[in-house]
PDB file of N, CA and C in Angstrom:
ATOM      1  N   UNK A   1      -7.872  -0.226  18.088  1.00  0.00           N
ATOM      2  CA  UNK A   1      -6.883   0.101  17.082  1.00  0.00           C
ATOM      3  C   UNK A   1      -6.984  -0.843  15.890  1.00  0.00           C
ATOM      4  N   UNK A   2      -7.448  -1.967  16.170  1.00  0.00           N
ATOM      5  CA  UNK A   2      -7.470  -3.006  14.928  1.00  0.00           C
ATOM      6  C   UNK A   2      -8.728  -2.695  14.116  1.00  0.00           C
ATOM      7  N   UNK A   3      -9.822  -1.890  14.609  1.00  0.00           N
ATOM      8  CA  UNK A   3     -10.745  -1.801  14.029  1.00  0.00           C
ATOM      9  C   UNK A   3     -10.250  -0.490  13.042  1.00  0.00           C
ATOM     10  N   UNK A   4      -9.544   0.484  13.467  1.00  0.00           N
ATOM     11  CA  UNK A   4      -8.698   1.910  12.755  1.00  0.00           C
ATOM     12  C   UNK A   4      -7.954   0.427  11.426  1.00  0.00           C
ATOM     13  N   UNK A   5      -7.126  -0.731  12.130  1.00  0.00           N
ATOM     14  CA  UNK A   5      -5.849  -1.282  10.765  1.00  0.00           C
ATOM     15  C   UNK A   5      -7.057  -1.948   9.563  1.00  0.00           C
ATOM     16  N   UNK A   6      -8.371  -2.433  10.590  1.00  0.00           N
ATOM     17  CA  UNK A   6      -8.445  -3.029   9.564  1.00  0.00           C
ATOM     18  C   UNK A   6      -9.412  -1.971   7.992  1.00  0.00           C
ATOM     19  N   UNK A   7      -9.425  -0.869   7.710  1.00  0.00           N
ATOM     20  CA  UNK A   7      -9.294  -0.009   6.844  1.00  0.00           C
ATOM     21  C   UNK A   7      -8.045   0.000   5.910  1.00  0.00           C
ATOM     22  N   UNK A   8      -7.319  -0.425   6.466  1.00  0.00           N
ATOM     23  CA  UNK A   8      -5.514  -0.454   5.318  1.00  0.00           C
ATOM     24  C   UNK A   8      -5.702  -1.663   5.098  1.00  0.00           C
ATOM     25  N   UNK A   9      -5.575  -1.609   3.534  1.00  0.00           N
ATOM     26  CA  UNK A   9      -5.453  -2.586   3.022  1.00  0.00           C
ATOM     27  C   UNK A   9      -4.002  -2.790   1.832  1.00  0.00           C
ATOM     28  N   UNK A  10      -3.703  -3.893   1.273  1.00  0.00           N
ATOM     29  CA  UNK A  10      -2.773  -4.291   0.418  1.00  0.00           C
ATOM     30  C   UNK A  10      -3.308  -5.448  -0.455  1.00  0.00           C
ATOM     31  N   UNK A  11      -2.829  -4.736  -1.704  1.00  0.00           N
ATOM     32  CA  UNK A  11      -3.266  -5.857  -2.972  1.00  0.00           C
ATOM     33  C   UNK A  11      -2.259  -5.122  -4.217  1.00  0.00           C
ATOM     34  N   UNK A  12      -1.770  -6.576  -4.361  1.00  0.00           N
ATOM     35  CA  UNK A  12      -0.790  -6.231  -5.445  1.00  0.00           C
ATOM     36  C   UNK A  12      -1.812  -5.964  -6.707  1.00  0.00           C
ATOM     37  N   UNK A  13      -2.579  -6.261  -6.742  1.00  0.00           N
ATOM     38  CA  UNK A  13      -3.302  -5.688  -7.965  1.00  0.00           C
ATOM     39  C   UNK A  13      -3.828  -3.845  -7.735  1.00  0.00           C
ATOM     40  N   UNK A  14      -3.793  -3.098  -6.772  1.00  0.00           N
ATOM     41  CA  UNK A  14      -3.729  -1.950  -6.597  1.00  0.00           C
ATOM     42  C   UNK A  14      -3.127  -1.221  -6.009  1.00  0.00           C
ATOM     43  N   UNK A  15      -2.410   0.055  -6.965  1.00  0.00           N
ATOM     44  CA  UNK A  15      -1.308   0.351  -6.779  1.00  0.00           C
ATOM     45  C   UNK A  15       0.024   0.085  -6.116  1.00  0.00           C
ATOM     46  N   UNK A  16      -0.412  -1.217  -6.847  1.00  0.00           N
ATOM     47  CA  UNK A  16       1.344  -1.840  -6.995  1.00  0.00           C
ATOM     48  C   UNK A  16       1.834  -2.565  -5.601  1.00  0.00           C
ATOM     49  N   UNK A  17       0.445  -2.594  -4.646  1.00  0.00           N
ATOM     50  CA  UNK A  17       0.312  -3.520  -3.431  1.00  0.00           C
ATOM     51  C   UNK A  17       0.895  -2.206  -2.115  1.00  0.00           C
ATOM     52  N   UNK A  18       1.402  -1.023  -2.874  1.00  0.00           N
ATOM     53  CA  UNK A  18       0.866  -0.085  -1.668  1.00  0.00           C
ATOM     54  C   UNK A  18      -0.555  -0.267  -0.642  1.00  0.00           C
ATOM     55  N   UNK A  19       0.478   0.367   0.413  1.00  0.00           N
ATOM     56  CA  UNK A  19      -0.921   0.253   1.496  1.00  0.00           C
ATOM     57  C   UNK A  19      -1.629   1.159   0.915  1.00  0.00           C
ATOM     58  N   UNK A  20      -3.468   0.809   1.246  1.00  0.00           N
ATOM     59  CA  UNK A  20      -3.937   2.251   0.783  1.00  0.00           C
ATOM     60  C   UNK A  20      -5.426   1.864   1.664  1.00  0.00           C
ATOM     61  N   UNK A  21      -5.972   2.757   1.651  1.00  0.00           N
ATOM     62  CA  UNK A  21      -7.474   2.918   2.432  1.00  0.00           C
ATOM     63  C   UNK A  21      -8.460   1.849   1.755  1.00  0.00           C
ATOM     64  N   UNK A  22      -8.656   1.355   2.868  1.00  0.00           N
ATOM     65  CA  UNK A  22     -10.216   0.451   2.269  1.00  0.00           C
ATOM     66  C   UNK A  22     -10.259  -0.182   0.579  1.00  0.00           C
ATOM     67  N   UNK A  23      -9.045  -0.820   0.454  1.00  0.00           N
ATOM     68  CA  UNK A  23      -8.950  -0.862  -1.254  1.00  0.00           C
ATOM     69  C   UNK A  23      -9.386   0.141  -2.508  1.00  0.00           C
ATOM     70  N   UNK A  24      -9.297   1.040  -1.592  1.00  0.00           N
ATOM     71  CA  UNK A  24      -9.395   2.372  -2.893  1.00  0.00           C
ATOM     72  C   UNK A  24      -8.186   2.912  -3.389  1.00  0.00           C
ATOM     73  N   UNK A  25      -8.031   3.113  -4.664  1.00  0.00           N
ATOM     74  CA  UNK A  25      -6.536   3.751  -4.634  1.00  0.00           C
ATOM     75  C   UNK A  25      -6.648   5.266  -4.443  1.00  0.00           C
ATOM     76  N   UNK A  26      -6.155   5.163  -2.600  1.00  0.00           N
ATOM     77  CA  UNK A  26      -5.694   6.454  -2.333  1.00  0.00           C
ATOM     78  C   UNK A  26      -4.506   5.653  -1.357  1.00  0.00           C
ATOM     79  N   UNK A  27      -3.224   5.600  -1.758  1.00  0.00           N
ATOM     80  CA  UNK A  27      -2.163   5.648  -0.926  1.00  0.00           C
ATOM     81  C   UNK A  27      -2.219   5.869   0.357  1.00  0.00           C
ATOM     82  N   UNK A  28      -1.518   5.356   1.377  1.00  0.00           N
ATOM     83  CA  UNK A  28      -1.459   5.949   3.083  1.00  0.00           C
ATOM     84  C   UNK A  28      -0.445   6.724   2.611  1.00  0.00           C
ATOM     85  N   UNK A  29       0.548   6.664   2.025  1.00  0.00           N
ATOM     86  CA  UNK A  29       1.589   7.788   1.696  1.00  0.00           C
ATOM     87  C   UNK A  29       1.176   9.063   1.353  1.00  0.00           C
ATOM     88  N   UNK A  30       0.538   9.195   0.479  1.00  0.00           N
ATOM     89  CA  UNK A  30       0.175  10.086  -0.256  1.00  0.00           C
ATOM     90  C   UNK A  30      -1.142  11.217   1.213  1.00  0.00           C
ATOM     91  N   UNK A  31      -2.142  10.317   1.666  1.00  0.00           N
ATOM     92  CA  UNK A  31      -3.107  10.958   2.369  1.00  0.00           C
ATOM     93  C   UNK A  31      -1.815  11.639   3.637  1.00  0.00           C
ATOM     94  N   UNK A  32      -0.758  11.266   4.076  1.00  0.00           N
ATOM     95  CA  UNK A  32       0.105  11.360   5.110  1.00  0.00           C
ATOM     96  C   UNK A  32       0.538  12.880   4.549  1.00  0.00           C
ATOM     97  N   UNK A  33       0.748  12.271   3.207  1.00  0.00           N
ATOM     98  CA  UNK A  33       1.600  13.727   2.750  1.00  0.00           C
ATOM     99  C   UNK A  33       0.911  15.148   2.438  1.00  0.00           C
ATOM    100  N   UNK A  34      -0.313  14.634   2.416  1.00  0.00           N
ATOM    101  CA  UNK A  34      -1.478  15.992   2.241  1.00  0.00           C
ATOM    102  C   UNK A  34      -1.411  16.413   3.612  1.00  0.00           C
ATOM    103  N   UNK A  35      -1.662  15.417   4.799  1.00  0.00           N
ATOM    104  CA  UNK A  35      -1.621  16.465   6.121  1.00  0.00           C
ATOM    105  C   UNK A  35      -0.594  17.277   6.458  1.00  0.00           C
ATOM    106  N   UNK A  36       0.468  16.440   6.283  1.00  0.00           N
ATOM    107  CA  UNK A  36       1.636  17.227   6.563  1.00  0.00           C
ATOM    108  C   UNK A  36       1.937  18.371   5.921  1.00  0.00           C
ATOM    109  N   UNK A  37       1.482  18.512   4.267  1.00  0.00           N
ATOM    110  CA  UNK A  37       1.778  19.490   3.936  1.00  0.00           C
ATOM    111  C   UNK A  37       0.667  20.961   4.051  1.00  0.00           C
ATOM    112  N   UNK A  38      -0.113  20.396   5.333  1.00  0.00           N
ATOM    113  CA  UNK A  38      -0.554  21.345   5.715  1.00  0.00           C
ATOM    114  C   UNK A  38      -2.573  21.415   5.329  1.00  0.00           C
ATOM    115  N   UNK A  39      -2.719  20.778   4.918  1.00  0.00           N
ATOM    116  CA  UNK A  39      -4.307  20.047   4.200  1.00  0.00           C
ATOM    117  C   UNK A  39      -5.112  19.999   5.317  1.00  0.00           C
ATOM    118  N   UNK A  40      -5.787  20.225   5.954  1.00  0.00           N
ATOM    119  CA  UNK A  40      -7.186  20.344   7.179  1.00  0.00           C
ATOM    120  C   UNK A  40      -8.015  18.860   6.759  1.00  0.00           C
ATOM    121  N   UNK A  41      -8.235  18.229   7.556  1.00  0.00           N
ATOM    122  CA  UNK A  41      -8.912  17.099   7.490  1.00  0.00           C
ATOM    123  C   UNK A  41      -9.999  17.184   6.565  1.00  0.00           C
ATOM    124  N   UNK A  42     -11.260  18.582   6.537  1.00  0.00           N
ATOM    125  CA  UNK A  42     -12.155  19.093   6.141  1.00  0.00           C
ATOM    126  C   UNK A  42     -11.832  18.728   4.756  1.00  0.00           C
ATOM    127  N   UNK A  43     -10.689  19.323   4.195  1.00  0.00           N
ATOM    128  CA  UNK A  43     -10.269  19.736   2.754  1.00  0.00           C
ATOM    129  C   UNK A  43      -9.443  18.447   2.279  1.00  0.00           C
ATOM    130  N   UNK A  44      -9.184  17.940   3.062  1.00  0.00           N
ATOM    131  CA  UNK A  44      -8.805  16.098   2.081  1.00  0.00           C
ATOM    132  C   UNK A  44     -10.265  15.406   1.786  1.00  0.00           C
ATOM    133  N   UNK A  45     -11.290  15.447   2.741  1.00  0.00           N
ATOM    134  CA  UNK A  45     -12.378  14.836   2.567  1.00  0.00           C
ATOM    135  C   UNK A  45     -13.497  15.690   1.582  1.00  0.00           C
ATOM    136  N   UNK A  46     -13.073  16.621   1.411  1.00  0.00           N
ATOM    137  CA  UNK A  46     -13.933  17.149   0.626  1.00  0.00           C
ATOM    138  C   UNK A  46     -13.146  17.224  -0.836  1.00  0.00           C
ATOM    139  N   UNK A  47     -12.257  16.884  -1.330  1.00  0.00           N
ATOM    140  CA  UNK A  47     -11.673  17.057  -2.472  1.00  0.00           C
ATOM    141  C   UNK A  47     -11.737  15.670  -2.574  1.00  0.00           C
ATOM    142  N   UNK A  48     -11.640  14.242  -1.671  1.00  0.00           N
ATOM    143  CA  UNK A  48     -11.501  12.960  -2.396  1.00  0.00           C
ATOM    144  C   UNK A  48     -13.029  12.384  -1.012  1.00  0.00           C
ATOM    145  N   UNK A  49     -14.374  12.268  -1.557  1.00  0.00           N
ATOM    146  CA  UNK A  49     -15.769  12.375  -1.361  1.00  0.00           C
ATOM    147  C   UNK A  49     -15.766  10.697  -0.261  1.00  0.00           C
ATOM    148  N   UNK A  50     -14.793   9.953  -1.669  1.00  0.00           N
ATOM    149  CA  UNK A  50     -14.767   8.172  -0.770  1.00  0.00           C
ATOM    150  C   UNK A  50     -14.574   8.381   0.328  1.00  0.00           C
ATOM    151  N   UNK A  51     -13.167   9.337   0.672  1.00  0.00           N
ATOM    152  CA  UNK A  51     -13.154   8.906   2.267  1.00  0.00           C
ATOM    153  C   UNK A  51     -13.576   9.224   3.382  1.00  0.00           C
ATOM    154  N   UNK A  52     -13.436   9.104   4.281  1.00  0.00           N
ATOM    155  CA  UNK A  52     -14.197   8.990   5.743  1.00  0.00           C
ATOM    156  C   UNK A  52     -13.312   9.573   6.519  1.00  0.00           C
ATOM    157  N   UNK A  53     -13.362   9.994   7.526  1.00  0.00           N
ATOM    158  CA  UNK A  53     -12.829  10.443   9.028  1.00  0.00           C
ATOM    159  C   UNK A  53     -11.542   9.637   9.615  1.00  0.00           C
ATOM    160  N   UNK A  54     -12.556   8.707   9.585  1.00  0.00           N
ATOM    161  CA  UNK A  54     -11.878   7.504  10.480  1.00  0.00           C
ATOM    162  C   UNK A  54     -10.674   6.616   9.484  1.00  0.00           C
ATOM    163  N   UNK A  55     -10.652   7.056   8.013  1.00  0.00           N
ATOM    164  CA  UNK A  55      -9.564   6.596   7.468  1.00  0.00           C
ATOM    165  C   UNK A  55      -8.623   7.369   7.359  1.00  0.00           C
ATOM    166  N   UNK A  56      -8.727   8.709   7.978  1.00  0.00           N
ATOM    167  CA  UNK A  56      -7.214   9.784   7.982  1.00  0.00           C
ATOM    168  C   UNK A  56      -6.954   9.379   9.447  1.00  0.00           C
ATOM    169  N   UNK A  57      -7.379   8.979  10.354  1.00  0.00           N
ATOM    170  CA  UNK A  57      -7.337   8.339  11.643  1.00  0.00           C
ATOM    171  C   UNK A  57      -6.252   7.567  12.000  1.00  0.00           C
ATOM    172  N   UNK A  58      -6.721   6.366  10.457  1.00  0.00           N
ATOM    173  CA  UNK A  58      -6.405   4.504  10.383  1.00  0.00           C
ATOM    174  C   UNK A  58      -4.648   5.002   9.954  1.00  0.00           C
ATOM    175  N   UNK A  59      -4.698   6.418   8.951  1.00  0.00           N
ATOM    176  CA  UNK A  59      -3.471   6.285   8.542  1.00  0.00           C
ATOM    177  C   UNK A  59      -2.376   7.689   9.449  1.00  0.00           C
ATOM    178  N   UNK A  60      -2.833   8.254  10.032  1.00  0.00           N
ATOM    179  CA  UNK A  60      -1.985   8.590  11.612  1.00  0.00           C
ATOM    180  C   UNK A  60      -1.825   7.353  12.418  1.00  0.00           C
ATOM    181  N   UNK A  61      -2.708   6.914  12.977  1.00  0.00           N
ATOM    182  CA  UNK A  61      -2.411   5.804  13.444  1.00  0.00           C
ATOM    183  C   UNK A  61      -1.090   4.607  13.267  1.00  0.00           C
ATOM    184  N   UNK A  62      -1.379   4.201  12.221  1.00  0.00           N
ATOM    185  CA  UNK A  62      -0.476   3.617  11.277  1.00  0.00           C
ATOM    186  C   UNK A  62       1.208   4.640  11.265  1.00  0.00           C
ATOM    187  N   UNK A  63       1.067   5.417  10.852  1.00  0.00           N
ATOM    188  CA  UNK A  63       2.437   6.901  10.908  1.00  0.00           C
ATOM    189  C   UNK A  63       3.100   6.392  12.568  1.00  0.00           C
ATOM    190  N   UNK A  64       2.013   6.458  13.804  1.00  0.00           N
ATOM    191  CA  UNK A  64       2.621   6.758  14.491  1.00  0.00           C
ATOM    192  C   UNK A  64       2.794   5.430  14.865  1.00  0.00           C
ATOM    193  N   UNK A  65       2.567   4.446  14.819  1.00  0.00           N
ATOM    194  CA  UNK A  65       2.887   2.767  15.159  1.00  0.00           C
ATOM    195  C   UNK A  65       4.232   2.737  14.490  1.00  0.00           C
ATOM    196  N   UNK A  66       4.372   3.090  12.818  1.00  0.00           N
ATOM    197  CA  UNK A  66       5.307   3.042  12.295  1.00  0.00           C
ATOM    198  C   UNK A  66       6.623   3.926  13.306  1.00  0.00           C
ATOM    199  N   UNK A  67       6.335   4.973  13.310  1.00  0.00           N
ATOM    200  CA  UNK A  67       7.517   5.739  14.173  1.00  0.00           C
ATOM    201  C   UNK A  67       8.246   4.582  15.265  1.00  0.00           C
ATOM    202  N   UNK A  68       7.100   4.170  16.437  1.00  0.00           N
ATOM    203  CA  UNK A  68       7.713   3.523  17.398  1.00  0.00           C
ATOM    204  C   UNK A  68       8.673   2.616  17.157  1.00  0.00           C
ATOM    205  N   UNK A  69       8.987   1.927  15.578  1.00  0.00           N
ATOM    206  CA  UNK A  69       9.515   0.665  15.012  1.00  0.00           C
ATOM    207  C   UNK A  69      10.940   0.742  15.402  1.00  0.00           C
ATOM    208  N   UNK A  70      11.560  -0.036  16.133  1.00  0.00           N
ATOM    209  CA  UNK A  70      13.140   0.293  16.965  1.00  0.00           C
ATOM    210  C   UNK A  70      14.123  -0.332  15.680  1.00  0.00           C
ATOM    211  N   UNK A  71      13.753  -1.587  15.524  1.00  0.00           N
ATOM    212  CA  UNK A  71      14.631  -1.916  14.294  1.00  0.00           C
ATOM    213  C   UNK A  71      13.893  -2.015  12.673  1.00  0.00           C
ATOM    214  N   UNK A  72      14.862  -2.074  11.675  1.00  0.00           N
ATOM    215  CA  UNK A  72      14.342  -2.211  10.275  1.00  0.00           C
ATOM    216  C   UNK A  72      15.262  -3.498   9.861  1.00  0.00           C
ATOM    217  N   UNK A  73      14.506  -4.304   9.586  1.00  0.00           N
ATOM    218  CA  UNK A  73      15.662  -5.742   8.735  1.00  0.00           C
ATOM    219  C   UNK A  73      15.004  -5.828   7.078  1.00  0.00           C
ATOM    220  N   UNK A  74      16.125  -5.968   6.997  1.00  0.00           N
ATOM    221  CA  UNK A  74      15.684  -5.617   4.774  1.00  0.00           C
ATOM    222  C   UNK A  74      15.595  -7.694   4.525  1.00  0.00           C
ATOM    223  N   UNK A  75      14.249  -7.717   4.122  1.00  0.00           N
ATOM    224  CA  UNK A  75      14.062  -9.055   3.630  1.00  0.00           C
ATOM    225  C   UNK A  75      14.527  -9.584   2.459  1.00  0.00           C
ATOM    226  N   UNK A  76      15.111 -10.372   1.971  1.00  0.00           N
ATOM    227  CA  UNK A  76      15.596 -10.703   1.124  1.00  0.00           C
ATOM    228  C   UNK A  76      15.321 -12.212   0.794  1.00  0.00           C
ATOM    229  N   UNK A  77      14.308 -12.274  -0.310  1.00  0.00           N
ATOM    230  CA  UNK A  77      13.462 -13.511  -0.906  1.00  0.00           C
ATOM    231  C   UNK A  77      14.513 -14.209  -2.287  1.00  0.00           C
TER     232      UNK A  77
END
């Protein structure tokens, strides 16, 4: 599974330190929201060429780790 996280990456210098695939700006939000809204694995990877298999994988993966999360505490710096 760490080999699926380590594909997500974060950098405040791209898009705004959203998580996103392999430092490319493609959002985990955004790739989440193409499946759901119904997008075939085939047809995300063939409309955006960068990505790979195993990074619609990294970000289910990620979706469903997130789900299990029992509590949320709001940080405050």
């Amino acid at each position: 599974m760490s080999e699926l996280f380590s594909r997500l990456t974060s950098d405040p210098e791209i898009c705004h330190g959203q998580l996103c695939v392999r430092g490319l700006r493609y959002p985990v939000s955004m790739l989440l929201e193409l499946l759901a809204s119904g997008m075939s694995e085939q047809e995300i990877l063939a409309d955006y060429p960068d990505l790979e298999a195993e990074d619609l994988r990294a970000c289910l993966t990620y979706a469903a780790q997130l789900s299990e999360t029992k509590s949320i505490f709001k940080v405050v710096v």
